[in-house]
C-alpha atoms as a PDB file:
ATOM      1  CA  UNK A   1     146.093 -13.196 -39.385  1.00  0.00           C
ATOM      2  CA  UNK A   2     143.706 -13.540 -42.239  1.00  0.00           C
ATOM      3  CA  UNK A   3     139.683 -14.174 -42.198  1.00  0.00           C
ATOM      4  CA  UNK A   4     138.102 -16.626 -43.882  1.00  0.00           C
ATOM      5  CA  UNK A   5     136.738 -16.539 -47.323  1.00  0.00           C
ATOM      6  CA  UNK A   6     133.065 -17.278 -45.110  1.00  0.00           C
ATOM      7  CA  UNK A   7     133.039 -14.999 -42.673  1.00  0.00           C
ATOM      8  CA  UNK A   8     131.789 -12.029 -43.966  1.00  0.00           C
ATOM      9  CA  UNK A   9     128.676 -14.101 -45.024  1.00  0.00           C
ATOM     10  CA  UNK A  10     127.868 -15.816 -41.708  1.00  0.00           C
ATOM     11  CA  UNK A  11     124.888 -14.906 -39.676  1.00  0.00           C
ATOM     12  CA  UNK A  12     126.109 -13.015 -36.706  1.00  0.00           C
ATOM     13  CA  UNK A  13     124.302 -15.364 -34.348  1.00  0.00           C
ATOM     14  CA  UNK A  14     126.968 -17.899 -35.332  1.00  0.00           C
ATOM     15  CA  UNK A  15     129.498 -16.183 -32.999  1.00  0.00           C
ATOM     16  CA  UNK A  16     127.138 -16.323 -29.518  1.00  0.00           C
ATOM     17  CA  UNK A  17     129.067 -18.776 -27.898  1.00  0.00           C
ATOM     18  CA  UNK A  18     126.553 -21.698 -27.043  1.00  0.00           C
ATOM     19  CA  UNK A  19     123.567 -20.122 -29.132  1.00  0.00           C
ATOM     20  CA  UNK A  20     126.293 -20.164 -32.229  1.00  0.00           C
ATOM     21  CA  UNK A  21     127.515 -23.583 -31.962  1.00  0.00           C
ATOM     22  CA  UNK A  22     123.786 -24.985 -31.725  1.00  0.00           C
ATOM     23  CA  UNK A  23     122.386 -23.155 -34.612  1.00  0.00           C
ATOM     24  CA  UNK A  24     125.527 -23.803 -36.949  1.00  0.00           C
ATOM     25  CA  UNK A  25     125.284 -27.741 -36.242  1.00  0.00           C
ATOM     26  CA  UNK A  26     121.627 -27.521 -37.099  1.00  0.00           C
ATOM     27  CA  UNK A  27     121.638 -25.787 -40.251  1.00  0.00           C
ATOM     28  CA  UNK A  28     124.872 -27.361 -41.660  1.00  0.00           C
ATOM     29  CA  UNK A  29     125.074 -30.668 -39.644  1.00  0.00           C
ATOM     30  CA  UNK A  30     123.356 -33.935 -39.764  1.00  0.00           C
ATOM     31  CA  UNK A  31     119.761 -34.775 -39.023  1.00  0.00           C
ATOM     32  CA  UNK A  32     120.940 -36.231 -35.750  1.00  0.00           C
ATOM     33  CA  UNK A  33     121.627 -32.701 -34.696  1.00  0.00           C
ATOM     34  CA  UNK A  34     118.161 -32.034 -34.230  1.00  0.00           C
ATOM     35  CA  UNK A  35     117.352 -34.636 -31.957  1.00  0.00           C
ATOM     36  CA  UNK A  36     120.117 -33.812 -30.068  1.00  0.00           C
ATOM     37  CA  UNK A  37     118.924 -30.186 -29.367  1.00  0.00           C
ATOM     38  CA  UNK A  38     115.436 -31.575 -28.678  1.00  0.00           C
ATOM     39  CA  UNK A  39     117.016 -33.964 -25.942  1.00  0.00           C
ATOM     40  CA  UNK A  40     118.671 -30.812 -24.755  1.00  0.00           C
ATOM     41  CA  UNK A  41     115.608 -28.780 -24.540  1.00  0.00           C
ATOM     42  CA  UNK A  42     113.838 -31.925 -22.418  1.00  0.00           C
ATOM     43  CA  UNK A  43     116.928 -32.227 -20.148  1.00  0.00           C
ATOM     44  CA  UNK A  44     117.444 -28.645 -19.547  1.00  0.00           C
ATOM     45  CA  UNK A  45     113.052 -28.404 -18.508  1.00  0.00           C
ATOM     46  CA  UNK A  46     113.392 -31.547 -16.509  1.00  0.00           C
ATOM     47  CA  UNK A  47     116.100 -29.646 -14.424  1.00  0.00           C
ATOM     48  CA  UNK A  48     114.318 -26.444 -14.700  1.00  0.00           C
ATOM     49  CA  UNK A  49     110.634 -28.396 -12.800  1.00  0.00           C
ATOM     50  CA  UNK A  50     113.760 -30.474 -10.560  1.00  0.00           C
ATOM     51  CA  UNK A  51     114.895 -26.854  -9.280  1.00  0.00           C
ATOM     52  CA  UNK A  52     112.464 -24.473  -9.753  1.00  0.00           C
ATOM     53  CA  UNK A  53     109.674 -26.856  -9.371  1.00  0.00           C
ATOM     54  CA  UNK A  54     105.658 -26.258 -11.348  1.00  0.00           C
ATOM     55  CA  UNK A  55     106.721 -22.814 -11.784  1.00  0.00           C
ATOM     56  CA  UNK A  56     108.876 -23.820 -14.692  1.00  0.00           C
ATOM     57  CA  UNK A  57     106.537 -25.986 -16.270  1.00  0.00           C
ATOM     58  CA  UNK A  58     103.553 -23.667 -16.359  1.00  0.00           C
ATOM     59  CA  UNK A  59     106.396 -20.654 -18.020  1.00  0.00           C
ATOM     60  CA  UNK A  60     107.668 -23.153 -20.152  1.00  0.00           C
ATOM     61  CA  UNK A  61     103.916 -23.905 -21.171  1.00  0.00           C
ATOM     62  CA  UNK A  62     103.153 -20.062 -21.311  1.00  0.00           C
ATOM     63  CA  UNK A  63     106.187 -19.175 -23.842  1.00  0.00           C
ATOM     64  CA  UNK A  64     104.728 -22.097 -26.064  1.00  0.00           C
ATOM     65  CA  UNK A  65     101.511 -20.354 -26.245  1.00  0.00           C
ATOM     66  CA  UNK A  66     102.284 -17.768 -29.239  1.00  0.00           C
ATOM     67  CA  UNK A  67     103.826 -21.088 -31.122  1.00  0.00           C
ATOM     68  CA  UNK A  68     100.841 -23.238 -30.837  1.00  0.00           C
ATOM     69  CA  UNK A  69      98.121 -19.996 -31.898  1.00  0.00           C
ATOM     70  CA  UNK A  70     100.472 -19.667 -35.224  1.00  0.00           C
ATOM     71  CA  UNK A  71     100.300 -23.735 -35.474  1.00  0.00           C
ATOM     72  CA  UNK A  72      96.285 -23.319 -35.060  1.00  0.00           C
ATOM     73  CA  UNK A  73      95.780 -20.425 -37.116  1.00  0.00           C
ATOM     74  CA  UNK A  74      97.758 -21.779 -39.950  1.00  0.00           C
ATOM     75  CA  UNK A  75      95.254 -25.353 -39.865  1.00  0.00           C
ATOM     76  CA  UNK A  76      92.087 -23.012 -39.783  1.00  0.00           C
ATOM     77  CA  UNK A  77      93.684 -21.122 -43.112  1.00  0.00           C
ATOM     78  CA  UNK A  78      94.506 -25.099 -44.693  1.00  0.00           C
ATOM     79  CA  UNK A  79      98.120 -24.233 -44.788  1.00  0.00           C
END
């Protein structure tokens, strides 16, 4: 069996099996790729508030909440 000239130099979250295949498409795929994953972020929260029901909405909305200080922050510096 022999390895791949590439595989030494791949990011070791490449080989997580669904994490892997989603990252790799995004950073060496097409720009269609990205709406993809957002459609698959929506679909997997409207199944999350379907199932779980508010709950998942207001963790979902709580996880968000370190993004959107950095997003603030960085207007406030004029970045």
């Amino acid at each position: 069996m022999t390895a791949t000239p590439d595989a030494g130099r791949l990011p070791r979250y490449y080989s997580i099996p669904v994490f892997g295949w989603i990252a790799r498409d995004l950073v060496h795929g097409t720009r269609d790729n990205i709406l993809y994953f957002l459609v698959i972020l929506l679909t997997a929260l409207v199944l999350a508030v379907k199932t779980w029901g508010l709950v998942a909405l207001g963790l979902t909305a709580l996880a968000t909440v370190p993004a959107i200080f950095l997003t603030l922050i960085a207007i406030t510096l004029g970045k």
